[in-house]
C-alpha atoms as a PDB file:
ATOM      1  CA  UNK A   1     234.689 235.161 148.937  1.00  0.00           C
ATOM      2  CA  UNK A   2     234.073 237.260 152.493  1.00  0.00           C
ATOM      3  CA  UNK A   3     234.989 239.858 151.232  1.00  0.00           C
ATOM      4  CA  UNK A   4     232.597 239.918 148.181  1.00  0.00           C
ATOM      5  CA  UNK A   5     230.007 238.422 151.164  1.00  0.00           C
ATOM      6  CA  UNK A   6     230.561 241.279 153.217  1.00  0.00           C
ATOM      7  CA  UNK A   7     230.052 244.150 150.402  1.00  0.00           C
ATOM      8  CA  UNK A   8     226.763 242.407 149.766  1.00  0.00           C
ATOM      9  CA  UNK A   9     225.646 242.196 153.225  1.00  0.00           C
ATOM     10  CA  UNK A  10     226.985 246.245 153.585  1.00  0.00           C
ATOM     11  CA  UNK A  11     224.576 247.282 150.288  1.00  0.00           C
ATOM     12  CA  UNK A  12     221.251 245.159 151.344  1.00  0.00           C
ATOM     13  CA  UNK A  13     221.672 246.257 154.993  1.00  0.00           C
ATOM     14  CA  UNK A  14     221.967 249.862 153.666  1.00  0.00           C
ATOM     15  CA  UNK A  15     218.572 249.331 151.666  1.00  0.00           C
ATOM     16  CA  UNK A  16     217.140 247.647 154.259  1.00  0.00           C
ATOM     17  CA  UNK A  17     217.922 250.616 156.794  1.00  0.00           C
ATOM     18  CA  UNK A  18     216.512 252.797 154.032  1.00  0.00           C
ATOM     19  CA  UNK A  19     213.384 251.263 153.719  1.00  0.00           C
ATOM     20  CA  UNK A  20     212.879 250.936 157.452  1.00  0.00           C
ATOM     21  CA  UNK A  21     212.734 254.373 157.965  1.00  0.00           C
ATOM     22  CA  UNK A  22     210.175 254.835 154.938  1.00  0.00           C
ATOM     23  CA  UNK A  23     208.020 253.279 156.691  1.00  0.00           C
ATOM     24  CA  UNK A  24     207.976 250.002 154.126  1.00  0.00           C
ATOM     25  CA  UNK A  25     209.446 247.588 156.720  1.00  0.00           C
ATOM     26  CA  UNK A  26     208.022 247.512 160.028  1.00  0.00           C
ATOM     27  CA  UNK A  27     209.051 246.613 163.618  1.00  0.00           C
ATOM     28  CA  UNK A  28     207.332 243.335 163.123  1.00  0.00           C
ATOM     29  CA  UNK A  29     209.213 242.205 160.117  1.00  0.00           C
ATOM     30  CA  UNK A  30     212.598 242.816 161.569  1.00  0.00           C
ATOM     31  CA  UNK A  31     211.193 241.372 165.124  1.00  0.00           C
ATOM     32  CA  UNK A  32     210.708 238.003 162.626  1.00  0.00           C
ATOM     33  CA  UNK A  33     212.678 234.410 164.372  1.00  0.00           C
ATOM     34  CA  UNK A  34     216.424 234.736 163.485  1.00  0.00           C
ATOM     35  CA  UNK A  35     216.417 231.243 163.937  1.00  0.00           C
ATOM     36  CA  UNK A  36     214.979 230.738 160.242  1.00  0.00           C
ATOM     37  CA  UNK A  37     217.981 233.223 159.251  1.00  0.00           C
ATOM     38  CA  UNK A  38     220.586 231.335 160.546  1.00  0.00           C
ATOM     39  CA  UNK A  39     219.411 228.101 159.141  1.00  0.00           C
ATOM     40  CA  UNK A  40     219.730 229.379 155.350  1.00  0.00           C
ATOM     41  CA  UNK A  41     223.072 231.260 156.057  1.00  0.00           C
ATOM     42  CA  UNK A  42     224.273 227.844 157.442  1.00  0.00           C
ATOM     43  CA  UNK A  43     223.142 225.753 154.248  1.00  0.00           C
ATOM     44  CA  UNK A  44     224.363 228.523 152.025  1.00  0.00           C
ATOM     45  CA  UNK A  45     227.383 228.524 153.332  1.00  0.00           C
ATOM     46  CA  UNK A  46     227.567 224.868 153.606  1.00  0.00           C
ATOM     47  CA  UNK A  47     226.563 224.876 149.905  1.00  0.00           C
ATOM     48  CA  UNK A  48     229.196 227.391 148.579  1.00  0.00           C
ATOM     49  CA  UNK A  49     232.020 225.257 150.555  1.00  0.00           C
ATOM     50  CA  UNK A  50     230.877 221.920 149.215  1.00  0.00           C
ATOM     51  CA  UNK A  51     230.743 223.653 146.276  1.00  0.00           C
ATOM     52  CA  UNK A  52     234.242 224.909 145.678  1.00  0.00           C
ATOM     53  CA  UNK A  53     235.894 221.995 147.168  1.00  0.00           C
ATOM     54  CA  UNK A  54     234.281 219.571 144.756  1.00  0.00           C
ATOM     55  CA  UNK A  55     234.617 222.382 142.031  1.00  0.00           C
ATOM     56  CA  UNK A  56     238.492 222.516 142.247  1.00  0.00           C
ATOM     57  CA  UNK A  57     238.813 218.608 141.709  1.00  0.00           C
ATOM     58  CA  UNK A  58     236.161 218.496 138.814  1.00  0.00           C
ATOM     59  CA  UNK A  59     236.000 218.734 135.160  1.00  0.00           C
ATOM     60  CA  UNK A  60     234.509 221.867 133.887  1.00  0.00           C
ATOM     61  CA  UNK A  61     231.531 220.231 131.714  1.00  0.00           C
ATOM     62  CA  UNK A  62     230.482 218.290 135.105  1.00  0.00           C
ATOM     63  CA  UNK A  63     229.945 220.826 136.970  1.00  0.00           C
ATOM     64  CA  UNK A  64     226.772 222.276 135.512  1.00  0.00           C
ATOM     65  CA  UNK A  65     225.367 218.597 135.423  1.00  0.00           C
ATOM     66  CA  UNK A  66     225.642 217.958 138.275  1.00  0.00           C
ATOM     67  CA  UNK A  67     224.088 221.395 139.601  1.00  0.00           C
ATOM     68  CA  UNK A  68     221.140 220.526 137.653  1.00  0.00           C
ATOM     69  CA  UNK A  69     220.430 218.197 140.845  1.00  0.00           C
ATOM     70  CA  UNK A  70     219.557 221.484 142.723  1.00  0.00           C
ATOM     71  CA  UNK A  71     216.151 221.399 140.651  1.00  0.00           C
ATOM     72  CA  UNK A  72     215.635 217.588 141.855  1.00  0.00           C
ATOM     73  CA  UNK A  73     215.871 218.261 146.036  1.00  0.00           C
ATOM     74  CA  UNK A  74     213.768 221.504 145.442  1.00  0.00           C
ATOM     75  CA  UNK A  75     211.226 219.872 143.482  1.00  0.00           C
ATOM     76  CA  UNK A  76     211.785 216.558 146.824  1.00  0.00           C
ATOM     77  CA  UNK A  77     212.586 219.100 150.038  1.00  0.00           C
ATOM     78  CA  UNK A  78     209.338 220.839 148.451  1.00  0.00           C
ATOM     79  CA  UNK A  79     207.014 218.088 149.086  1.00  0.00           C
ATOM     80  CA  UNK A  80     208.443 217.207 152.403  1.00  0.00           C
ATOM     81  CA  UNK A  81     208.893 220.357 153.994  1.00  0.00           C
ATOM     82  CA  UNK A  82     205.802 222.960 152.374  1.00  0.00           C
ATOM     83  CA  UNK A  83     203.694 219.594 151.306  1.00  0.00           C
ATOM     84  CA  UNK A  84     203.171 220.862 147.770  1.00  0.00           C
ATOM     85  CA  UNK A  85     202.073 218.182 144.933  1.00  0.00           C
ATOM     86  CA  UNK A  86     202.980 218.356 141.393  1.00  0.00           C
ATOM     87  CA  UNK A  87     201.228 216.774 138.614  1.00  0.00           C
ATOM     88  CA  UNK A  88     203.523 214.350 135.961  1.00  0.00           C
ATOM     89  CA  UNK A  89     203.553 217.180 133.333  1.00  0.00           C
ATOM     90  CA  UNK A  90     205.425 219.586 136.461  1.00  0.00           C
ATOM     91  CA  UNK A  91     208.151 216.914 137.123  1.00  0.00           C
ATOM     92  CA  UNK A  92     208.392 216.127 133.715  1.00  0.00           C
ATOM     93  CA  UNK A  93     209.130 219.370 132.661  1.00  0.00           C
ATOM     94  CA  UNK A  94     211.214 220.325 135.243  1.00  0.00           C
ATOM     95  CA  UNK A  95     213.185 216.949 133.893  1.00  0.00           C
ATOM     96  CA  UNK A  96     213.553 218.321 130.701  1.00  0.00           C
ATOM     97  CA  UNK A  97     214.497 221.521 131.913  1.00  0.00           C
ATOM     98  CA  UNK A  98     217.216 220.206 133.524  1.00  0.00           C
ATOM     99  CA  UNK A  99     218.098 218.022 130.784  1.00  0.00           C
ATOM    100  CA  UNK A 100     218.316 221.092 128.340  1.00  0.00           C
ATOM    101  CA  UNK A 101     220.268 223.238 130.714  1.00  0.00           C
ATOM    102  CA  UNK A 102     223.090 220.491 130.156  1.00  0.00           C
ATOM    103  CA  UNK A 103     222.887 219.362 126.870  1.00  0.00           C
ATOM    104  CA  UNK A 104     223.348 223.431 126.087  1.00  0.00           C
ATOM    105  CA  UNK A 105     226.502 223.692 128.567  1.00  0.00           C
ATOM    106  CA  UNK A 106     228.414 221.254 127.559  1.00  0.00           C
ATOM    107  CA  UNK A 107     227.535 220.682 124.179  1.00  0.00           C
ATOM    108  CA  UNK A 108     230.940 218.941 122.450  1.00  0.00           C
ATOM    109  CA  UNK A 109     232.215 217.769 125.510  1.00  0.00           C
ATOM    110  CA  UNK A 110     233.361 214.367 125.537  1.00  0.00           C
ATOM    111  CA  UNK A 111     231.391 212.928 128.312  1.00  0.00           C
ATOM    112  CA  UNK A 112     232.096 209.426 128.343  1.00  0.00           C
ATOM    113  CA  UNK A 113     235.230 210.453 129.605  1.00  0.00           C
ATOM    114  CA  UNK A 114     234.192 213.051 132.224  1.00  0.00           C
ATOM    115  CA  UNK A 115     234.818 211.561 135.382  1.00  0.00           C
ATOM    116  CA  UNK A 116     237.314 208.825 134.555  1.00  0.00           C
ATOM    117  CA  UNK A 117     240.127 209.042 137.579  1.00  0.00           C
ATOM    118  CA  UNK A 118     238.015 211.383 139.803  1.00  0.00           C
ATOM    119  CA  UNK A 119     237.482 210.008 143.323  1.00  0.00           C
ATOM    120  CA  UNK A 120     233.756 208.914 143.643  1.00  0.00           C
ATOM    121  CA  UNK A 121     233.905 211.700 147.049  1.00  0.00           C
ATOM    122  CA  UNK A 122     233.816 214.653 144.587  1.00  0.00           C
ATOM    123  CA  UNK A 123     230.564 214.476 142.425  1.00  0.00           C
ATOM    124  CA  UNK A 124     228.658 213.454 145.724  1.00  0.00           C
ATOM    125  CA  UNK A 125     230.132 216.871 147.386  1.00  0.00           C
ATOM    126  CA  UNK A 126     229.316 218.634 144.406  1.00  0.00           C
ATOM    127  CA  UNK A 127     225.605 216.898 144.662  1.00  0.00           C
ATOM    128  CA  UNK A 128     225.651 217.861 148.341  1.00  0.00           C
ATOM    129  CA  UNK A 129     226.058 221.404 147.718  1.00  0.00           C
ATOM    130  CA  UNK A 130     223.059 221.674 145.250  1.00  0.00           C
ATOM    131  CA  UNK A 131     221.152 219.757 148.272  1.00  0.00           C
ATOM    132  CA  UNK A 132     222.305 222.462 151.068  1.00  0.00           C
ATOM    133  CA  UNK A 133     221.575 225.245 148.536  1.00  0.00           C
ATOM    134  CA  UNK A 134     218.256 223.960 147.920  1.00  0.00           C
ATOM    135  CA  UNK A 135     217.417 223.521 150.613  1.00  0.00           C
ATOM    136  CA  UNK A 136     217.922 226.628 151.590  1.00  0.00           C
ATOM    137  CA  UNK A 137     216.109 228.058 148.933  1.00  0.00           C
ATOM    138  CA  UNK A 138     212.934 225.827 150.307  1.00  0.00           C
ATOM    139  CA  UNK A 139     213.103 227.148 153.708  1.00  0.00           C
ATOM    140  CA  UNK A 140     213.364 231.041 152.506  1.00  0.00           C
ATOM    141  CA  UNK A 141     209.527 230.010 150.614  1.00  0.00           C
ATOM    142  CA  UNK A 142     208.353 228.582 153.817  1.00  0.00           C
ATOM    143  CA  UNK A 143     209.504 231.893 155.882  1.00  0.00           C
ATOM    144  CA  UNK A 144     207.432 233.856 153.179  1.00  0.00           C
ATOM    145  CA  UNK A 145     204.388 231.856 153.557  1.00  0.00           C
ATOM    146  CA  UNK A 146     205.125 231.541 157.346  1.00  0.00           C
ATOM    147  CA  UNK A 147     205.404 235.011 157.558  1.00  0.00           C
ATOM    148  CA  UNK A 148     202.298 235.784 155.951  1.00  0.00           C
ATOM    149  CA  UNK A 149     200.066 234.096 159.054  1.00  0.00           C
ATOM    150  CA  UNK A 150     202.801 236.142 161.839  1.00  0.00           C
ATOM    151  CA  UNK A 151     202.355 239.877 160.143  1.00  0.00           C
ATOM    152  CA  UNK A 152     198.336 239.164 159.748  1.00  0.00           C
ATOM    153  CA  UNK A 153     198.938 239.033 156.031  1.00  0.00           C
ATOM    154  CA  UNK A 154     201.569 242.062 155.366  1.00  0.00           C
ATOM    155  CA  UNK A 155     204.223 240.665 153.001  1.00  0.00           C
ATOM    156  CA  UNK A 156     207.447 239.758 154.024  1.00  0.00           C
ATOM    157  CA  UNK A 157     209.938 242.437 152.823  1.00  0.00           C
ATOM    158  CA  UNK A 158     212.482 240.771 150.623  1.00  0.00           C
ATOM    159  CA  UNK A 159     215.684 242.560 152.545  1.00  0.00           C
ATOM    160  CA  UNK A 160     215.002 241.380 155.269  1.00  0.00           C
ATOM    161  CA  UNK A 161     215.366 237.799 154.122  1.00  0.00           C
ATOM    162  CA  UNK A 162     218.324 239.293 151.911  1.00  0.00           C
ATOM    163  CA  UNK A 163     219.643 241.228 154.356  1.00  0.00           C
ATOM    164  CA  UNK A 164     219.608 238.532 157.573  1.00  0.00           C
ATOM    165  CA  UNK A 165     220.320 235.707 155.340  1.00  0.00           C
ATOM    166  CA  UNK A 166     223.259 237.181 154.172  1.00  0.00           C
ATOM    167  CA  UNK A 167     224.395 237.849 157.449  1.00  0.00           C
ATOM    168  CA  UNK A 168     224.187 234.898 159.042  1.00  0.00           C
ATOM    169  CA  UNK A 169     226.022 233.502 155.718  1.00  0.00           C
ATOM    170  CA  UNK A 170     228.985 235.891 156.039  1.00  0.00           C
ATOM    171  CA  UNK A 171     229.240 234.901 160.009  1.00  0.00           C
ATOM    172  CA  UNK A 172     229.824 231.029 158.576  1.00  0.00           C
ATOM    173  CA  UNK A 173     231.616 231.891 155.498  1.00  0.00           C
ATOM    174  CA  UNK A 174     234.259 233.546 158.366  1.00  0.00           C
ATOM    175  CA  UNK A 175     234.330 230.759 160.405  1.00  0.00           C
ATOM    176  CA  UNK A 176     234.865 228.596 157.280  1.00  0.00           C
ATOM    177  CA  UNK A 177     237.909 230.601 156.541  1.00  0.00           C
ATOM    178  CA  UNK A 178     240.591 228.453 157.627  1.00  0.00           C
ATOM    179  CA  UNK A 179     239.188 225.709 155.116  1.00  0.00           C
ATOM    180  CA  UNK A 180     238.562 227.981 152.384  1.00  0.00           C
ATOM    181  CA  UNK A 181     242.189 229.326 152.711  1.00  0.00           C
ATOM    182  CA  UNK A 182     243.375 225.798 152.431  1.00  0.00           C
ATOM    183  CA  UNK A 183     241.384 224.875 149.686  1.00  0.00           C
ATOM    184  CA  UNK A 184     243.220 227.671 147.577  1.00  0.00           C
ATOM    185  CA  UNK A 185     246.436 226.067 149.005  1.00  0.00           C
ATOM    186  CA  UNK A 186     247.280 229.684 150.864  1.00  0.00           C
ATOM    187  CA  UNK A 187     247.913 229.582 154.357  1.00  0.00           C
ATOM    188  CA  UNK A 188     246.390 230.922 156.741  1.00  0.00           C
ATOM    189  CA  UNK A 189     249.155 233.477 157.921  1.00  0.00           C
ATOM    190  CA  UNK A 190     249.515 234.691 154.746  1.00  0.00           C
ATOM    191  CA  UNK A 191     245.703 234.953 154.262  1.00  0.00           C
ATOM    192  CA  UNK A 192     245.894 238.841 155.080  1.00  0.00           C
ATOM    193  CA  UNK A 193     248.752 239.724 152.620  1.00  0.00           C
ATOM    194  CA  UNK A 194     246.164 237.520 149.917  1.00  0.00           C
ATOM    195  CA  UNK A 195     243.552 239.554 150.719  1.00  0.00           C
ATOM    196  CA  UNK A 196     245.226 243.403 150.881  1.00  0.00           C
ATOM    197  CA  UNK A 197     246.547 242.335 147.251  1.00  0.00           C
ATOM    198  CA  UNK A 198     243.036 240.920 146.155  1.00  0.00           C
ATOM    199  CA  UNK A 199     241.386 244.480 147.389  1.00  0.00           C
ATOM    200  CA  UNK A 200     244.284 246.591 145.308  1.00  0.00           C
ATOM    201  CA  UNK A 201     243.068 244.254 142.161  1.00  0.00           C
ATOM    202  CA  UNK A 202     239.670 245.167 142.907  1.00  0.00           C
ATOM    203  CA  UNK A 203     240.446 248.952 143.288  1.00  0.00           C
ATOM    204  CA  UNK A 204     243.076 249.259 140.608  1.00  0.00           C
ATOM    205  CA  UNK A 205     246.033 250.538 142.691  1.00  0.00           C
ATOM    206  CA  UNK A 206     249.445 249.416 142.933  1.00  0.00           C
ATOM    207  CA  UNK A 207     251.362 247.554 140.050  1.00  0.00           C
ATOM    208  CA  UNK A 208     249.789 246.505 136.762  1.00  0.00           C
ATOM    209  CA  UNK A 209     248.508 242.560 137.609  1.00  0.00           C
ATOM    210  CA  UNK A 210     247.821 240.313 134.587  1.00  0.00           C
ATOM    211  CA  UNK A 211     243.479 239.912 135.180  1.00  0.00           C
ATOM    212  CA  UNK A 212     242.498 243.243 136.991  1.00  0.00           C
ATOM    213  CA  UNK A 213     241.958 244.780 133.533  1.00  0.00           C
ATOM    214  CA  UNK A 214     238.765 246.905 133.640  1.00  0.00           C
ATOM    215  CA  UNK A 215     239.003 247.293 137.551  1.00  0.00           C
ATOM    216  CA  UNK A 216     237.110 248.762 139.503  1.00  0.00           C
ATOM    217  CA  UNK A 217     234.351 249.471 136.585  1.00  0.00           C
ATOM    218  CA  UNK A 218     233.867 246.053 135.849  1.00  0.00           C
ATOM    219  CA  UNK A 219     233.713 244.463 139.866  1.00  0.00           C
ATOM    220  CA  UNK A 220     231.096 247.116 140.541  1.00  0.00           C
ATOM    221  CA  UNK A 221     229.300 246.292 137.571  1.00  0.00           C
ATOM    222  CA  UNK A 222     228.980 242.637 138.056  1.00  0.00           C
ATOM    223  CA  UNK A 223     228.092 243.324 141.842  1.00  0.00           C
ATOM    224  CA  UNK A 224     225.282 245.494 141.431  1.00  0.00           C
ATOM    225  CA  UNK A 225     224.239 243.839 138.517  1.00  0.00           C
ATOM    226  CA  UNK A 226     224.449 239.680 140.921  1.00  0.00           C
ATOM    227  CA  UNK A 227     222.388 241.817 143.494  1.00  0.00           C
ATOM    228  CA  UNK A 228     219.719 242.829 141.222  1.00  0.00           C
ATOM    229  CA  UNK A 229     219.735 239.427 139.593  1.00  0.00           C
ATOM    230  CA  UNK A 230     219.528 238.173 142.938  1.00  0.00           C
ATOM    231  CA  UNK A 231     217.185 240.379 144.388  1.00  0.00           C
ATOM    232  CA  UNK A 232     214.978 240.002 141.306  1.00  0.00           C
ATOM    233  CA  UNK A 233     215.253 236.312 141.773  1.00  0.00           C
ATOM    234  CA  UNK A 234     214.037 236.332 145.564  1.00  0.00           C
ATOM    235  CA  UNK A 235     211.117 238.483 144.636  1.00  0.00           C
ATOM    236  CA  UNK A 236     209.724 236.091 142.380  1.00  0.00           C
ATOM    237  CA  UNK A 237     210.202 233.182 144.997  1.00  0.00           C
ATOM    238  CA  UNK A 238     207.962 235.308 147.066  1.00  0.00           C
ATOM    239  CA  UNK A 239     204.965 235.822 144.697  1.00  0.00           C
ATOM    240  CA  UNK A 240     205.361 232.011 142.988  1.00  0.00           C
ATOM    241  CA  UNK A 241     207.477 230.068 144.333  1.00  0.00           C
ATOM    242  CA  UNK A 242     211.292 228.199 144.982  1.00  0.00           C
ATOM    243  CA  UNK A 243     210.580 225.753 141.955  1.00  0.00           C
ATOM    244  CA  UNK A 244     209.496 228.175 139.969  1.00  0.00           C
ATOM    245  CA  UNK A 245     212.034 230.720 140.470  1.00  0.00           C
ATOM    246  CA  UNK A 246     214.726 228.171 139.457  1.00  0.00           C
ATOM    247  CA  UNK A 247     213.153 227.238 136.135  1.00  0.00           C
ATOM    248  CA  UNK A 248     213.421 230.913 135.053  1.00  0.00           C
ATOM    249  CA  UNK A 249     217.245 230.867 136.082  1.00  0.00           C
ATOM    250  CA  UNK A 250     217.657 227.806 134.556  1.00  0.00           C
ATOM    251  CA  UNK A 251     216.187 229.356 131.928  1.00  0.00           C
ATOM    252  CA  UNK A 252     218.723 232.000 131.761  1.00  0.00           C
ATOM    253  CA  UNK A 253     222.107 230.144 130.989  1.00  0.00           C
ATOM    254  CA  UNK A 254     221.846 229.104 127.582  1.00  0.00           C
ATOM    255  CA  UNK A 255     221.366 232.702 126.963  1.00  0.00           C
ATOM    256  CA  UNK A 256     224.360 233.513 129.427  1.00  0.00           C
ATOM    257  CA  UNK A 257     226.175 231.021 126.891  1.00  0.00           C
ATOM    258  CA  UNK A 258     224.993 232.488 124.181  1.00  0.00           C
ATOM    259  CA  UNK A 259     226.260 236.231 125.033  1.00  0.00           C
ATOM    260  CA  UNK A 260     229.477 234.683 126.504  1.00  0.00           C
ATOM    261  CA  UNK A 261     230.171 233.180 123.156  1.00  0.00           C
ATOM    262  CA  UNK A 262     230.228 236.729 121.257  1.00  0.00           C
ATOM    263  CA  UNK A 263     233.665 238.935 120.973  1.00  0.00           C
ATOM    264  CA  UNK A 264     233.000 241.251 124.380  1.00  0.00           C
ATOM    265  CA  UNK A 265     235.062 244.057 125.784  1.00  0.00           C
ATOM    266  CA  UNK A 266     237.919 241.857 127.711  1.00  0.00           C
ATOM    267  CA  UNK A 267     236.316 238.967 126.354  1.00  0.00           C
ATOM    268  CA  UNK A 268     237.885 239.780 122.716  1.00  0.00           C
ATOM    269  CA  UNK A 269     237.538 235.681 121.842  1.00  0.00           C
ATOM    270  CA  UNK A 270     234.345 234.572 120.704  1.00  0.00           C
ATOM    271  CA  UNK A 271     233.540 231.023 120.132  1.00  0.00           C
ATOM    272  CA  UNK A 272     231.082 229.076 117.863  1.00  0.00           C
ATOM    273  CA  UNK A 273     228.290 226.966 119.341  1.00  0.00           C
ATOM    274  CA  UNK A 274     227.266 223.506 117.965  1.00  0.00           C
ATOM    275  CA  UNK A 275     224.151 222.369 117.454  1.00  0.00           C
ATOM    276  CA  UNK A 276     223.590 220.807 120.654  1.00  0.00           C
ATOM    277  CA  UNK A 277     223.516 224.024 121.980  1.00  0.00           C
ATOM    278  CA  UNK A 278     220.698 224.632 119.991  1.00  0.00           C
ATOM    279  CA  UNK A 279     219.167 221.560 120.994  1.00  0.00           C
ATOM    280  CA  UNK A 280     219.662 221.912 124.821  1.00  0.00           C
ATOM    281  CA  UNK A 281     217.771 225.664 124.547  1.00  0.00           C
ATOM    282  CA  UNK A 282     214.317 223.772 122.055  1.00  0.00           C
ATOM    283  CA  UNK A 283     214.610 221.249 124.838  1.00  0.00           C
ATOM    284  CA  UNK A 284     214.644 223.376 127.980  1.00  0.00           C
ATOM    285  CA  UNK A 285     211.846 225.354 126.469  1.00  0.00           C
ATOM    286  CA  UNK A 286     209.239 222.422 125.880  1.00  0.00           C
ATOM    287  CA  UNK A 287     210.112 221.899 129.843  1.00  0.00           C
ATOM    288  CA  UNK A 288     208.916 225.070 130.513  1.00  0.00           C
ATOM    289  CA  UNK A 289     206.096 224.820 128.512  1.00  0.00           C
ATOM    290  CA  UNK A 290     205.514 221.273 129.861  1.00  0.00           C
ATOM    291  CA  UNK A 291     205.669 222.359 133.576  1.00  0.00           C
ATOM    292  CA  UNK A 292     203.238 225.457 132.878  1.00  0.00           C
ATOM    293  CA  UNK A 293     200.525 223.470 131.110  1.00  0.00           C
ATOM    294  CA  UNK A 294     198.831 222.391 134.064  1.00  0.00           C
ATOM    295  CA  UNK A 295     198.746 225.512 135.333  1.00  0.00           C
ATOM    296  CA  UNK A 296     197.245 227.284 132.180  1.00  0.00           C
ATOM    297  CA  UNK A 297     194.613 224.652 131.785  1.00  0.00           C
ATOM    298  CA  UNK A 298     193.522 225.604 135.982  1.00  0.00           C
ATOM    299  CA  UNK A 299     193.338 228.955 135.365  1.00  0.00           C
ATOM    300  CA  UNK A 300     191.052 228.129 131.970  1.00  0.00           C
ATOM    301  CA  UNK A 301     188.677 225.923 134.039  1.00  0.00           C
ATOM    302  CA  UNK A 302     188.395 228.875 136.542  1.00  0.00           C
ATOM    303  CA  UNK A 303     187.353 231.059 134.068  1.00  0.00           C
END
């Protein structure tokens, strides 16, 4: 986890340098308050520990319900912190949305069962971590719009948000480490030797290991290709907004599912989907068409 933090923070620094000396970022958008920085790289972080703590004591087929909270304290943190107001149809289909995401996921699971004999502590820490990340999602629309009145209506550039955010998320993922190291039951003296044997996995040196197949082809791929999800993902934040952005990535894992379930290089076993799968994506999509009514019926009266 740093180190994966720290070859993000590397690449969108590198951009970011790039694009300062084009002349698309200017003095004023790197002079913008750190302060706002190192409140999302604190919630991230807090949100990626809460996260895997809660994620190592919980069933599989919970997790992704209870993620679908995140959608919840955007659609709350939203009204309290930016003061936006949405219409019945928007939190209604944001509901369903939600609703569709997890009736896709965990189609056959047997949920009556799903948290019998876990300690109440861990679905409220997995809760918490959707509340940190949301948060944090919440503040990075405010420093958009906030920016907008500072730079006398330039746009924010999206790496430096990216670029600071991710710093300041690396510093507390670092200090975290001692926790993290003990969540994975390694200790912390033998966190180094962990790590030099992680980074030959990534590389493909040393002795054959049982899971680096595919290394380094495949770690490069799925890193470039998280940082233009992610970078993609911010951009639209900036030109809609934090609620909206996460309907479209909600959006995206029944079809994540779906490609998951097909017979892939180093994924040679495929797997059949029931129809609740099918079910979950009809449902998610009247959510999205739900939520985007109101909208399409402003625009018509504006016309």
């Amino acid at each position: 986890m740093p180190l994966s933090n720290l070859r993000y923070l590397a690449i969108y620094l590198s951009i970011l340098y790039a694009r300062y000396r084009a002349g698309i970022v200017t003095k004023e958008m790197v002079a913008y308050p750190k302060s706002r920085f190192l409140l999302i790289g604190f919630l991230e972080a807090l949100g990626v520990i809460c996260g895997m703590y809660a994620g190592a004591m919980l069933p599989g087929p919970a997790i992704p319900i209870l993620s679908q909270t995140f959608l919840v304290w955007q659609l709350t943190l939203s009204v309290f912190i930016l003061g936006r107001t949405y219409s019945l149809n928007q939190i209604a289909g944001c509901l369903l949305v939600a609703a569709g995401v997890v009736l896709a996921v965990t189609s056959g699971s047997d949920s009556n069962q799903m948290l019998a004999g876990i300690a109440f502590v861990w679905p409220v820490l997995m809760v918490a971590s959707s509340a940190f990340q949301a948060a944090a999602s919440i503040i990075k629309e405010f420093v958009f719009i906030d920016a907008a009145s500072r730079l006398k209506g330039k746009v924010l550039d999206i790496f430096v948000v990216n670029s600071f955010g991710s710093g300041f998320q690396a510093l507390f993922v670092l200090l975290f480490l001692p926790l993290l190291s003990n969540l994975k039951g390694i200790p912390f003296s033998e966190l180094p030797s962990f790590l030099k044997s992680g980074a030959g996995c990534f590389f493909n040196i040393g002795n054959n290991v049982s899971g680096c197949d595919g290394a380094p082809l495949l770690p490069l791929l799925y890193i470039f290709t998280n940082i233009a999800f992610n970078i993609s993902v911010l951009n639209l934040m900036k030109i809609s907004s934090a609620v909206i952005s996460s309907l479209v990535v909600m959006s995206s894992v029944p079809l994540s599912v779906y490609l998951l379930s097909m017979p892939l290089p180093y994924l040679p076993q495929g797997s059949s989907l029931s129809p609740f799968f099918l079910l979950g994506s009809a449902v998610l999509l009247i959510g999205l068409i739900l939520y985007n009514i109101p909208r399409t019926q402003k625009q018509d009266t504006e016309l």
